[in-house]
Protein backbone atom coordinates (compact mmCIF):
# COMPACT_ATOMS: atom_id res chain seq x y z
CA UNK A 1 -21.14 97.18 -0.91
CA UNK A 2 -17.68 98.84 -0.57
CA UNK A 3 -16.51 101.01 -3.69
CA UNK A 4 -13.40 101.99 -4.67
CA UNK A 5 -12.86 105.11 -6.39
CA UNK A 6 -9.61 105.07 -7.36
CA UNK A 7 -6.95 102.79 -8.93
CA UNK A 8 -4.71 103.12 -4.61
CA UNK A 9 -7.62 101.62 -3.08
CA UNK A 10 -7.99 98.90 -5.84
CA UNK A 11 -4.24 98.19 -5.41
CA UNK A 12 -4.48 97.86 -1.39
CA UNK A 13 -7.29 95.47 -1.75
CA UNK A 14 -5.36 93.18 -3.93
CA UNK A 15 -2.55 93.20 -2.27
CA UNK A 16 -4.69 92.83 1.25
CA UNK A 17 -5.66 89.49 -0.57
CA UNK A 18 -2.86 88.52 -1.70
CA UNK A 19 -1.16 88.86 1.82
CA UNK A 20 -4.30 86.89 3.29
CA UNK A 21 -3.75 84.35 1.41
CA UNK A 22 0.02 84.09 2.49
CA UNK A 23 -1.14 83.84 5.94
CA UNK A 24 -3.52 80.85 4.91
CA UNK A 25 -0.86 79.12 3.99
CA UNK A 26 1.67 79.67 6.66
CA UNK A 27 -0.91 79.21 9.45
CA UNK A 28 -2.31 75.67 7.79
CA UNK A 29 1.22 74.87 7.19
CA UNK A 30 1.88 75.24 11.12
CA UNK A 31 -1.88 73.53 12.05
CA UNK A 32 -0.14 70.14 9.59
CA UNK A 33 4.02 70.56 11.21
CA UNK A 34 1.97 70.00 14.58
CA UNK A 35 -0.01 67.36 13.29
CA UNK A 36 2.47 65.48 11.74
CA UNK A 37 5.36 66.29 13.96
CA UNK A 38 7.15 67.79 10.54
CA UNK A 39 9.33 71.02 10.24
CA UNK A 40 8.00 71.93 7.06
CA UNK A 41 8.21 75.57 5.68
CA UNK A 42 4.88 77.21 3.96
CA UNK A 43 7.03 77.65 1.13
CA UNK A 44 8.50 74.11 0.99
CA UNK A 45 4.94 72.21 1.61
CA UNK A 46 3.35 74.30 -1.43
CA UNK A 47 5.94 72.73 -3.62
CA UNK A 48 3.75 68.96 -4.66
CA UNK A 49 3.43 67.15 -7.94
CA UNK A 50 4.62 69.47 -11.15
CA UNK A 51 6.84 71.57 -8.87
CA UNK A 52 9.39 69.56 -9.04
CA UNK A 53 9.78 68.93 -12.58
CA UNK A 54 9.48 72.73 -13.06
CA UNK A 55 12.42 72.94 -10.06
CA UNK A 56 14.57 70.00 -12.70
CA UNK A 57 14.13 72.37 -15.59
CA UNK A 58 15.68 75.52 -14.15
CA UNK A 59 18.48 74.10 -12.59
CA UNK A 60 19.01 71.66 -15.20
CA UNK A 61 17.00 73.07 -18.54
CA UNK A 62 15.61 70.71 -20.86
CA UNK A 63 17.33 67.24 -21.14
CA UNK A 64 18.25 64.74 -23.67
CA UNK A 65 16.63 61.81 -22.32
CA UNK A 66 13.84 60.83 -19.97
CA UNK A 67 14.49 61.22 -16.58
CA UNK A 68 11.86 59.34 -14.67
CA UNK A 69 11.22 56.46 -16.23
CA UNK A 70 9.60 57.32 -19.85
CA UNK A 71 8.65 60.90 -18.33
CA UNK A 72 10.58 64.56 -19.46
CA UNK A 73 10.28 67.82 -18.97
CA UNK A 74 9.72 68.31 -22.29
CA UNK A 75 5.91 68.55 -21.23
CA UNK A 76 6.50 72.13 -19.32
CA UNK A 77 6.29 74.92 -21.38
CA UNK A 78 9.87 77.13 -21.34
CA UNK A 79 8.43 80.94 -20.08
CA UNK A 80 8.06 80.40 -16.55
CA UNK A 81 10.73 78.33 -16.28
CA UNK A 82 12.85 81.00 -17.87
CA UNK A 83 11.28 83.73 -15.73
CA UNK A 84 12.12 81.69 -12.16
CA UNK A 85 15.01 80.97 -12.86
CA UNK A 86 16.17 84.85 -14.23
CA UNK A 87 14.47 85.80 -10.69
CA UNK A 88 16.29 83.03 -8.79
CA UNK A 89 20.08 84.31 -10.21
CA UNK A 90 19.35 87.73 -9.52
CA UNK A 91 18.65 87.20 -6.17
CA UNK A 92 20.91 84.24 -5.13
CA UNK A 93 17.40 83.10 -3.58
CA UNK A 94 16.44 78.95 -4.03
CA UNK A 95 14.46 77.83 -6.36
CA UNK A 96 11.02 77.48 -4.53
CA UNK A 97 11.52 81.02 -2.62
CA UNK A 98 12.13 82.56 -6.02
CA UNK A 99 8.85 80.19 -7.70
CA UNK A 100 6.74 81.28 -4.52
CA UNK A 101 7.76 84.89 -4.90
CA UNK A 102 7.35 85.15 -8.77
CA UNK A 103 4.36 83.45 -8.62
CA UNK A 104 2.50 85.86 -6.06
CA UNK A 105 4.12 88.89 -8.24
CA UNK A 106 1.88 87.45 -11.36
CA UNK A 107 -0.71 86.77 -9.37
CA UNK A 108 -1.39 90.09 -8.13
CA UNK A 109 -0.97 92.10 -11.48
CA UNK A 110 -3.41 89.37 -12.08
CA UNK A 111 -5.79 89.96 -9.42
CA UNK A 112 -5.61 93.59 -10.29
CA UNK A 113 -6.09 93.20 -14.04
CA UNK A 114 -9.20 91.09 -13.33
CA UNK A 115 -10.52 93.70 -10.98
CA UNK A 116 -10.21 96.06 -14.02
CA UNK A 117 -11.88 93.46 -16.36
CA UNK A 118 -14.59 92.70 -14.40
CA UNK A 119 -15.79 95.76 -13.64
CA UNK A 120 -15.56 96.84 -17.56
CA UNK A 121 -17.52 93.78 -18.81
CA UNK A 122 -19.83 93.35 -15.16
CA UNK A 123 -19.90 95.62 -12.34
CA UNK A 124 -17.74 96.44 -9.53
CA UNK A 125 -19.43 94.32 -7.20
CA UNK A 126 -18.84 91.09 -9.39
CA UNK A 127 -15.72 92.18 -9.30
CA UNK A 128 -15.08 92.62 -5.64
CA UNK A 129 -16.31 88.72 -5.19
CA UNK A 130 -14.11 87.47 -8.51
CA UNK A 131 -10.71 88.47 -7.05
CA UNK A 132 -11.50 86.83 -3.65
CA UNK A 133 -12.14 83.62 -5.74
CA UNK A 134 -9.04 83.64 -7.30
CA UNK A 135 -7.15 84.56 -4.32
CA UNK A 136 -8.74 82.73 -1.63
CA UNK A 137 -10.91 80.56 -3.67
CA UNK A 138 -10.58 76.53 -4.06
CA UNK A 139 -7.41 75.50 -5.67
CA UNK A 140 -6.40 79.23 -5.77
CA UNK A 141 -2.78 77.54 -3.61
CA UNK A 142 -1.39 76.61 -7.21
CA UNK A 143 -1.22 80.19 -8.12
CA UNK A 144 1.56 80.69 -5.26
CA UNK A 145 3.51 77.49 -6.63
CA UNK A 146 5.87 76.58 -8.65
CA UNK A 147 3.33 76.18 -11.42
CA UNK A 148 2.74 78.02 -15.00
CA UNK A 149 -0.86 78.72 -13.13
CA UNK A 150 -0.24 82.48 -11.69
CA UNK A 151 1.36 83.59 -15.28
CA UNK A 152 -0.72 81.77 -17.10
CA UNK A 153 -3.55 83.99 -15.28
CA UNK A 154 -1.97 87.04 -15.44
CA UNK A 155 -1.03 87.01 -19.37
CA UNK A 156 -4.86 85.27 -20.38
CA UNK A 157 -6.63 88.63 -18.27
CA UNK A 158 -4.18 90.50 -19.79
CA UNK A 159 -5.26 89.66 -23.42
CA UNK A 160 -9.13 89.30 -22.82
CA UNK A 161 -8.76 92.62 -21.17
CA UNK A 162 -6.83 93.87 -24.21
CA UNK A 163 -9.51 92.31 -26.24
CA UNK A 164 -12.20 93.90 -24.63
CA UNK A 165 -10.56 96.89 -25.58
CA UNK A 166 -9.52 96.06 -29.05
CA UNK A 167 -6.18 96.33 -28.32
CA UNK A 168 -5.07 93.95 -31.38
CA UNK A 169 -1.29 94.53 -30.97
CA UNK A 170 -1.33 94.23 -27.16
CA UNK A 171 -3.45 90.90 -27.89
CA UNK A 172 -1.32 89.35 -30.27
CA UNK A 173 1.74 89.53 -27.79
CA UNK A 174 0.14 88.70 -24.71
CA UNK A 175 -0.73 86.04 -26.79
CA UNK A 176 2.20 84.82 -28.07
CA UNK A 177 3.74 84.79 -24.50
CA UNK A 178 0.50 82.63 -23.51
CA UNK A 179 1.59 80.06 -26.09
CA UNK A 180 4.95 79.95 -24.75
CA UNK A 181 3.50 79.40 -21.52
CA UNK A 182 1.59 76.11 -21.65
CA UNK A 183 -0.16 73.69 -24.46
CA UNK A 184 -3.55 75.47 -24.01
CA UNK A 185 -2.06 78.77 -24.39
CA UNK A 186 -2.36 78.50 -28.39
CA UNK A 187 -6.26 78.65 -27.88
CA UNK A 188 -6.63 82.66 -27.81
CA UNK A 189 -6.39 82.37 -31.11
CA UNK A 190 -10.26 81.10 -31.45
CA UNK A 191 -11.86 84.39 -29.68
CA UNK A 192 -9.30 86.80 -30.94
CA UNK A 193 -10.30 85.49 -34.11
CA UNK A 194 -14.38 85.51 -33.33
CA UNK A 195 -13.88 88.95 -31.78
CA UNK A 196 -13.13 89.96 -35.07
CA UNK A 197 -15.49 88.60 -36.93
CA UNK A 198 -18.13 90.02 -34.47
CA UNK A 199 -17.13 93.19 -35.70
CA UNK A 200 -17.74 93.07 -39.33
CA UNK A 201 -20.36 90.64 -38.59
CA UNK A 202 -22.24 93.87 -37.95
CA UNK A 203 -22.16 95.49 -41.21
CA UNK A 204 -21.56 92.49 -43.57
CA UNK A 205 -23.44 88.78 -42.67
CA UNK A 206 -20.85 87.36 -46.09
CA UNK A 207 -18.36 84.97 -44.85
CA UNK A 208 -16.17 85.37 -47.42
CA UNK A 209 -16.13 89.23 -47.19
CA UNK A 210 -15.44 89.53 -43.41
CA UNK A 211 -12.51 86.50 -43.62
CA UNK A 212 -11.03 89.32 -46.61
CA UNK A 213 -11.57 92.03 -44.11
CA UNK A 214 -9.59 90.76 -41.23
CA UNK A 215 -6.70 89.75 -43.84
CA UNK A 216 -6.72 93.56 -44.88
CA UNK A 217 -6.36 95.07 -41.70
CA UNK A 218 -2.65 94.45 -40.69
CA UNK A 219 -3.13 95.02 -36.79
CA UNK A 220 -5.51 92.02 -37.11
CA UNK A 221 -3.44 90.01 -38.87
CA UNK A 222 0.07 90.59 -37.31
CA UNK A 223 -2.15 89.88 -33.97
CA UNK A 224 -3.31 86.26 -35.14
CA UNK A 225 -0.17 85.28 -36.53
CA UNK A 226 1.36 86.65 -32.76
CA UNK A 227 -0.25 84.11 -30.80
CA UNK A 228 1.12 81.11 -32.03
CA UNK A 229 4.79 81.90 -32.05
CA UNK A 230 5.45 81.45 -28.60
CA UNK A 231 4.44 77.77 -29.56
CA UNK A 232 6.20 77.54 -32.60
CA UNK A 233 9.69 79.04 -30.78
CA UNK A 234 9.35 76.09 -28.35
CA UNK A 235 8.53 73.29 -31.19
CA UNK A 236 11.69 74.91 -33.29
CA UNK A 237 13.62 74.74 -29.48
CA UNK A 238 12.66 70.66 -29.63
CA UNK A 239 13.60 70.39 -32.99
CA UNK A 240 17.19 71.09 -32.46
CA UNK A 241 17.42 69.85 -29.16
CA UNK A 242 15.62 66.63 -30.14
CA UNK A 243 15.01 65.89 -33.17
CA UNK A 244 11.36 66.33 -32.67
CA UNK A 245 9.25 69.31 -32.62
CA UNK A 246 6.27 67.86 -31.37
CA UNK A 247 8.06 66.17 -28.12
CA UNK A 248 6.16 67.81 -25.82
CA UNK A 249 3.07 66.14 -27.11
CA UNK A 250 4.60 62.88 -27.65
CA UNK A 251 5.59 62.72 -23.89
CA UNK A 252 2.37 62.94 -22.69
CA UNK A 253 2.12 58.95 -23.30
CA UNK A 254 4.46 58.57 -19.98
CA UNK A 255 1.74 60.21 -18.31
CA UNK A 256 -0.73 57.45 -19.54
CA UNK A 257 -2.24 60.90 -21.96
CA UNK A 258 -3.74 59.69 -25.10
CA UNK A 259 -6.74 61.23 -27.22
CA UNK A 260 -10.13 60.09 -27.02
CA UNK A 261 -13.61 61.00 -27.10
CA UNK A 262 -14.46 63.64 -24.15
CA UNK A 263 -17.60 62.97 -23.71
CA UNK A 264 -16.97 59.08 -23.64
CA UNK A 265 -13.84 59.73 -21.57
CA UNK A 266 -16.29 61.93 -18.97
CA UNK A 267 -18.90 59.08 -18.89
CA UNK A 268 -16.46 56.34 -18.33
CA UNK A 269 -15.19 58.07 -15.44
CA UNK A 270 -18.37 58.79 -14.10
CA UNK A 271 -19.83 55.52 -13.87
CA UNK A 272 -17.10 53.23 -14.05
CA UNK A 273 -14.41 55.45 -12.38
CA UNK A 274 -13.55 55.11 -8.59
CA UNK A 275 -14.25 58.09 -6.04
CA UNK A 276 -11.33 60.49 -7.32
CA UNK A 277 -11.97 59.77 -10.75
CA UNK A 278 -15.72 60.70 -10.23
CA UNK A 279 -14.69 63.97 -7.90
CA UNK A 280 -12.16 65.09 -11.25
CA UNK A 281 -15.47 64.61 -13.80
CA UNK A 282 -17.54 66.81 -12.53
CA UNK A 283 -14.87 69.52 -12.93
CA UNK A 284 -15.53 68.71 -16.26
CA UNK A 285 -19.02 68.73 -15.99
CA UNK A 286 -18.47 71.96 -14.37
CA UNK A 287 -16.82 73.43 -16.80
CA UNK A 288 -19.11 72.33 -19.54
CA UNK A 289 -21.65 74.06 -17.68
CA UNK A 290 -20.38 77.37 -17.31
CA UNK A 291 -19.03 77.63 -20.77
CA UNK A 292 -22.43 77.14 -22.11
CA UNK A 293 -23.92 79.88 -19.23
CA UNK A 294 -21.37 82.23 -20.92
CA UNK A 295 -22.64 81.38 -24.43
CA UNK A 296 -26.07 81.82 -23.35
CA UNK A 297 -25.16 85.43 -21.69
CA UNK A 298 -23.38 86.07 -25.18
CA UNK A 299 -20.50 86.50 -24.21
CA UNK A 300 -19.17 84.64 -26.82
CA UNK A 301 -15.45 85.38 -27.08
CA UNK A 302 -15.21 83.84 -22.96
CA UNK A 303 -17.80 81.33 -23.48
CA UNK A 304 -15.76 79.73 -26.75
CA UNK A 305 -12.40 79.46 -25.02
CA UNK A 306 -14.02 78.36 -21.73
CA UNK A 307 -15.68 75.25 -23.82
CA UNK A 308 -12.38 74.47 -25.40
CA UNK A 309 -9.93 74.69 -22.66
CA UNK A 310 -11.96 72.00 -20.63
CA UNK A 311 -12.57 69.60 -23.39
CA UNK A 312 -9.67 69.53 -24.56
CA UNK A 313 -7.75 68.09 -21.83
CA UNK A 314 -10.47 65.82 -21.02
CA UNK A 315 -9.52 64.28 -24.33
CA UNK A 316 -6.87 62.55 -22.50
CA UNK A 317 -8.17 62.15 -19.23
CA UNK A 318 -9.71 64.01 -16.16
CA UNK A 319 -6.61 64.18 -14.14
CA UNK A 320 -6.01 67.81 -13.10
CA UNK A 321 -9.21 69.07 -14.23
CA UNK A 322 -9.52 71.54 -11.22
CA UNK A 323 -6.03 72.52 -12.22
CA UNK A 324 -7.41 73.17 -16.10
CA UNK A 325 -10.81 74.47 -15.09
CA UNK A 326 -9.60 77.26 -12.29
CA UNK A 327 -6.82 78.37 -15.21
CA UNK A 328 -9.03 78.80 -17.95
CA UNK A 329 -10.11 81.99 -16.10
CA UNK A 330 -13.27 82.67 -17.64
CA UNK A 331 -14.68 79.71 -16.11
CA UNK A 332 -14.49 81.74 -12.58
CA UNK A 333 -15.84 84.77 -14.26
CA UNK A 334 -19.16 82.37 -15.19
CA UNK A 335 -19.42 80.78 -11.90
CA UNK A 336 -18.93 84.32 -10.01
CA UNK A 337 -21.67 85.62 -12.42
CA UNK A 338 -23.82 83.17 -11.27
CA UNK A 339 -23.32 83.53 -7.32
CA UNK A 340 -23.77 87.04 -7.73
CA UNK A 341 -27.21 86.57 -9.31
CA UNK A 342 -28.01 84.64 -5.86
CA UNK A 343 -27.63 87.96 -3.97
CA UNK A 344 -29.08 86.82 -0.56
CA UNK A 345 -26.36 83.86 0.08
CA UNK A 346 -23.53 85.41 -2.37
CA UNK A 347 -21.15 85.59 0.43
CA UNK A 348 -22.39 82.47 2.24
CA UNK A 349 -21.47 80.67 -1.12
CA UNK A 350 -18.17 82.83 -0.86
CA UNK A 351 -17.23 81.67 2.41
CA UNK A 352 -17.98 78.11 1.94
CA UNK A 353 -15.86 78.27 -0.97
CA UNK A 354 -12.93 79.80 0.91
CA UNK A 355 -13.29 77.11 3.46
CA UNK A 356 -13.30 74.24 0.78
CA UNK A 357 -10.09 75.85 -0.75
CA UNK A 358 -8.49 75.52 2.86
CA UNK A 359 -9.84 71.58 3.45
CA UNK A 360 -8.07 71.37 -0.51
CA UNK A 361 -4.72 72.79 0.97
CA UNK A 362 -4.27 69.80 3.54
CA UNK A 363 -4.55 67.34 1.19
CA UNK A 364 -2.17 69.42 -0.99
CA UNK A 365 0.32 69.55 2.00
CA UNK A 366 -0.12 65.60 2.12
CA UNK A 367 0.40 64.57 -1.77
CA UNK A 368 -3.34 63.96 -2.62
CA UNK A 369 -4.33 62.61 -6.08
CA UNK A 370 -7.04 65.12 -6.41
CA UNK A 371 -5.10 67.95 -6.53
CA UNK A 372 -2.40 66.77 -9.07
């Protein structure tokens, strides 16, 4: 197994990744131009589904009034948006060169962050396989889109790594850029929050008492009441813009979102669904899965958020459950703990995986419905 001493040789390695999975994409982007007689660029074919409306919002910000029927972009979350299009005026670039490029700068603190955390809370060698997963893994082509995905990924390993390492302060503002980020964001809350009750867990088993503890300790608490604001910026954006705070969960209706049961909502698609509505549920099940492996290997503060990032969304549906299960992070970190236990066909699994994420990026190229 290769080791890397020192923090160069950890940077080359992402960035070797990073730049291999560049060339995926340009060299499958040729294989479809030939196949379909298009003149396509990598960057342009990345851009499906949700890039556009994030492409609307920075060129046009947030508007009054739907614009595609009952749908508006008052669904995407303001941070990225804000980012590309700060990027884009800098450098006079378009708005899908400056998404692509922004997107593989967040993605490779990200990678490199990741690489950190794993090898704190694992080994080096679970690390090695982790970053490959996220960079070359299935669905890993919405982290070089116009999508919240690669920030979203950089800012969540940035605050479980801070976490690990009781950073509360660094926590609490990673965290409040999370929530300003997307919906789901909002969630660090819950292990930030159990992380600290772990800790006095240890010396006092009184609920009361350890809920008076964290309220005394004012790194704690300015870090909880951090994560939220990003949220609560955007909601007090919509107010004034709107009239309604909460538009960006009203809007979800256009999409045909609305809350139900997730377990009835998984079955229902399971049995009754049609082939793509069956493929998107067992992302789910998936994801239920390897939230309760990280609860069984304690590691509670992943395994909690991991179990409430998938069900939520599959209140409303399993559309874009890939999309929800490879940004929630710490659902790769259970799955990569798991291939690594199967030592004698880890990088068979590896491969096969890379070579799925490949067969994924045609049909992303072409508009599939399973990779909305």
């Amino acid at each position: 197994m290769v080791q890397f001493n020192n923090r160069r040789e950890r940077i080359y390695f992402i960035l070797t990744l990073v730049l291999l999975s560049i060339i995926t994409y340009w060299l499958s982007n040729v294989v479809w131009n030939m196949l379909h007689n298009t003149n396509n660029t990598f960057v342009s074919s990345l851009m499906q589904w949700d890039a556009g409306w994030y492409k609307y919002t920075i060129e046009n910000g947030y508007s009054l009034e739907p614009t595609n029927g009952a749908q508006a972009n008052w669904a995407f979350f303001p941070l990225y948006p804000l980012i590309v299009k700060l990027f884009k005026i800098l450098t006079g670039l378009s708005v899908y060169q400056s998404g692509f490029i922004v997107s593989n700068i967040f993605l490779t603190i990200a990678l490199y962050i990741i690489f950190e955390y794993v090898s704190m809370t694992r080994s080096q060698s679970f690390a090695f396989s982790a970053v490959i997963l996220f960079a070359l893994g299935p669905y890993s082509f919405y982290f070089s889109s116009l999508y919240t995905e690669s920030l979203f990924l950089c800012l969540l390993i940035l605050c479980f790594y801070n976490l690990q390492r009781e950073n509360w302060l660094y926590c609490g503002i990673f965290g409040a850029l999370l929530s300003a980020t997307r919906t789901t964001g909002v969630l660090f809350f819950i292990p930030l929050l159990l992380r600290m009750f772990l800790i006095y867990f240890k010396t006092s088993k009184n609920l009361f008492d350890i809920v008076v503890q964290v309220l005394k300790d004012e790194k704690k608490l300015l870090a909880l009441l951090l994560v939220p604001t990003g949220l609560f910026a955007y909601m007090t954006f919509l107010h004034f813009h709107l009239g309604d705070a909460l538009a960006f969960k009203h809007v979800q209706k256009a999409w045909w979102r609305t809350n139900g049961n997730p377990i009835f909502t998984l079955y229902d698609n399971l049995v009754f669904g049609n082939y793509r509505s069956k493929y998107l549920s067992l992302w789910g099940i998936l994801g239920i899965i390897g939230s309760t492996y990280l609860l069984y290997k304690k590691r509670f503060e992943e395994g909690i958020f991991a179990l409430v990032s998938i069900i939520i969304p599959m209140m409303s549906g399993v559309q874009s459950l890939p999309r929800y299960f490879i940004g929630t992070l710490v659902l790769i970190f259970a799955y990569n703990d798991i291939i690594n236990q199967t030592k004698k066909y880890k990088w068979l699994i590896v491969i096969t995986l890379v070579s799925f994420n490949i067969l994924l990026l045609f049909l992303w190229f072409g508009g599939h419905v399973i990779t909305i």
